[in-house]
C-alpha atoms as a PDB file:
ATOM      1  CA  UNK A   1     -43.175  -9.205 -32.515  1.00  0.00           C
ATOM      2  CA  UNK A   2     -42.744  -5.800 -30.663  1.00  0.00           C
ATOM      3  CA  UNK A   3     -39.459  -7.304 -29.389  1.00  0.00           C
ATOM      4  CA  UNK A   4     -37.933  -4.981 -32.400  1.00  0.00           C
ATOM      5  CA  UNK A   5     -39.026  -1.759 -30.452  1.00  0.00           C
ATOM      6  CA  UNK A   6     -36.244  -2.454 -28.262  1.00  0.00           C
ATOM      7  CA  UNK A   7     -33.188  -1.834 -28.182  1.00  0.00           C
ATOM      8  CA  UNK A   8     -29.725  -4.115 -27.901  1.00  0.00           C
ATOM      9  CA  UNK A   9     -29.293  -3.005 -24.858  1.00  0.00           C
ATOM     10  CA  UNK A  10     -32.869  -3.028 -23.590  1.00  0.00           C
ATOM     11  CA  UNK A  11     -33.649  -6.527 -24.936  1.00  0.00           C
ATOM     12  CA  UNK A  12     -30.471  -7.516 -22.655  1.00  0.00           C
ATOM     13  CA  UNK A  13     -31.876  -5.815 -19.469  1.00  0.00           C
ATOM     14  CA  UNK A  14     -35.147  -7.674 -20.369  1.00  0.00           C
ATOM     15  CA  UNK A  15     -33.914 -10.971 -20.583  1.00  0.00           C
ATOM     16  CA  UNK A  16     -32.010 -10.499 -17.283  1.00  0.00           C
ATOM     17  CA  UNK A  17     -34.424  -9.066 -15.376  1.00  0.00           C
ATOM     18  CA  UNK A  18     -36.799 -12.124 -16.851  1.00  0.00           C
ATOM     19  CA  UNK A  19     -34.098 -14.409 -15.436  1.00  0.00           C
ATOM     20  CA  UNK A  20     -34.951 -13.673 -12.152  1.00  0.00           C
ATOM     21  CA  UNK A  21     -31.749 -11.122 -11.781  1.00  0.00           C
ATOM     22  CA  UNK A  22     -32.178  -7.655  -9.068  1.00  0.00           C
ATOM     23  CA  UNK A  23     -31.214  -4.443 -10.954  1.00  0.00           C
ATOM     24  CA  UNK A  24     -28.004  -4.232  -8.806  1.00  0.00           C
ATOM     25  CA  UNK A  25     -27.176  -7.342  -9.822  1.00  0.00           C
ATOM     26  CA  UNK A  26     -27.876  -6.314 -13.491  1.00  0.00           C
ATOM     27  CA  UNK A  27     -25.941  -3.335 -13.170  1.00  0.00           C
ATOM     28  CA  UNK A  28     -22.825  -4.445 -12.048  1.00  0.00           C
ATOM     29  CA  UNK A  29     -22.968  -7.255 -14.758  1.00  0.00           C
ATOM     30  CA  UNK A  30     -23.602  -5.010 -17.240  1.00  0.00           C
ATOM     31  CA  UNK A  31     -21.377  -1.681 -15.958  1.00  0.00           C
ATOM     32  CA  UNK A  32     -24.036   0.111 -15.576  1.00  0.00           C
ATOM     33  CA  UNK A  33     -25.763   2.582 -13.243  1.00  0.00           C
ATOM     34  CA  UNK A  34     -28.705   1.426 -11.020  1.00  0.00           C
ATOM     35  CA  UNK A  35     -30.548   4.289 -12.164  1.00  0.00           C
ATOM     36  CA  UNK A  36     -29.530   3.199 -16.231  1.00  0.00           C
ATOM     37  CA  UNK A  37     -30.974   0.063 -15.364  1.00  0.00           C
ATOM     38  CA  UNK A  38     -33.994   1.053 -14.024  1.00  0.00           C
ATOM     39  CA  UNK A  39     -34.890   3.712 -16.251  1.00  0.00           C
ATOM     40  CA  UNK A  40     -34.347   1.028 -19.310  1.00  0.00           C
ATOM     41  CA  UNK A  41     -36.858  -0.905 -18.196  1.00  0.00           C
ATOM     42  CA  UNK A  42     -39.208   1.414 -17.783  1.00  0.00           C
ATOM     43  CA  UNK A  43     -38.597   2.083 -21.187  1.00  0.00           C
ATOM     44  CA  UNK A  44     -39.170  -1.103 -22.451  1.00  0.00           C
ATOM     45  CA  UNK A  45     -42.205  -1.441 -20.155  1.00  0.00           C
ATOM     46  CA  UNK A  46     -43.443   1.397 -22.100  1.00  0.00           C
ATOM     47  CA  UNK A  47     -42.532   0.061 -25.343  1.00  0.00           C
ATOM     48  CA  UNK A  48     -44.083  -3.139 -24.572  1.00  0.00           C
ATOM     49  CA  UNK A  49     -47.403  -1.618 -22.986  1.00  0.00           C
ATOM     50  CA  UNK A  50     -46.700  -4.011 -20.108  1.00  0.00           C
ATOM     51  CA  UNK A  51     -46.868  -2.995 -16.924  1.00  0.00           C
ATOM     52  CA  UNK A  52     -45.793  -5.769 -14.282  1.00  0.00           C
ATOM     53  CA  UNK A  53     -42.544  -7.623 -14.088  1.00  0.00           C
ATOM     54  CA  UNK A  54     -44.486 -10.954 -13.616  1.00  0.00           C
ATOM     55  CA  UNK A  55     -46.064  -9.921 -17.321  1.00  0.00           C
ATOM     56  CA  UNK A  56     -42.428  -9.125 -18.663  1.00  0.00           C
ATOM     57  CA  UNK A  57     -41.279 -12.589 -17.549  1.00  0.00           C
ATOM     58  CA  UNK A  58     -44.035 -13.776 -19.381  1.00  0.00           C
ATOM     59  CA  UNK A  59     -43.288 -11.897 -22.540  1.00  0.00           C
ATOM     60  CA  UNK A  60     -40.002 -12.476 -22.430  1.00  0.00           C
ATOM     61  CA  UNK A  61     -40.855 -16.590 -22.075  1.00  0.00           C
ATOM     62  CA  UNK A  62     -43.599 -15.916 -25.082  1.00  0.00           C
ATOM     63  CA  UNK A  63     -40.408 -14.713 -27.332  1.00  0.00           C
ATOM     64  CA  UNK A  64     -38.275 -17.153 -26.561  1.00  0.00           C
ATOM     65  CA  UNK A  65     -36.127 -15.007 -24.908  1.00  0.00           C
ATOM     66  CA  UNK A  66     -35.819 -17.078 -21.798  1.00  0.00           C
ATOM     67  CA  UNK A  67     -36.816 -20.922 -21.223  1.00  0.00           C
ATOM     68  CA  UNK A  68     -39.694 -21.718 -20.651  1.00  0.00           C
ATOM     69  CA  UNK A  69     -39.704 -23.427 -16.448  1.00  0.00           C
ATOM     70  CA  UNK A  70     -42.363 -25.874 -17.412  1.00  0.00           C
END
């Protein structure tokens, strides 16, 4: 799937932002910049064509990326 657009580094900010996780949160983890964070998933909201975070959850679920809660 499109999940090859992305990079390393974006497919990790996906999955953790899927998880639930704030973009402070993610860029502490991570040692990144809240601005890094937030302009890589814009970027992969771009990539993806998506344009929600509830629809990048969804993706991400879709992928396998993250478990699905069901």
């Amino acid at each position: 799937g499109p999940l090859y657009r992305l990079t390393d580094r974006q497919v990790e900010v996906l999955k953790l932002v899927a998880e639930g996780s704030r973009t402070r949160d993610i860029a502490k983890q991570l040692k990144l910049s809240v601005k890094t964070v937030e302009s890589h998933r814009g970027e992969i909201m771009k990539r993806l064509g998506i344009h929600d975070v509830v629809s990048l959850v969804r993706y991400a679920i879709r992928v396998g990326l993250i478990p699905s809660a069901v």
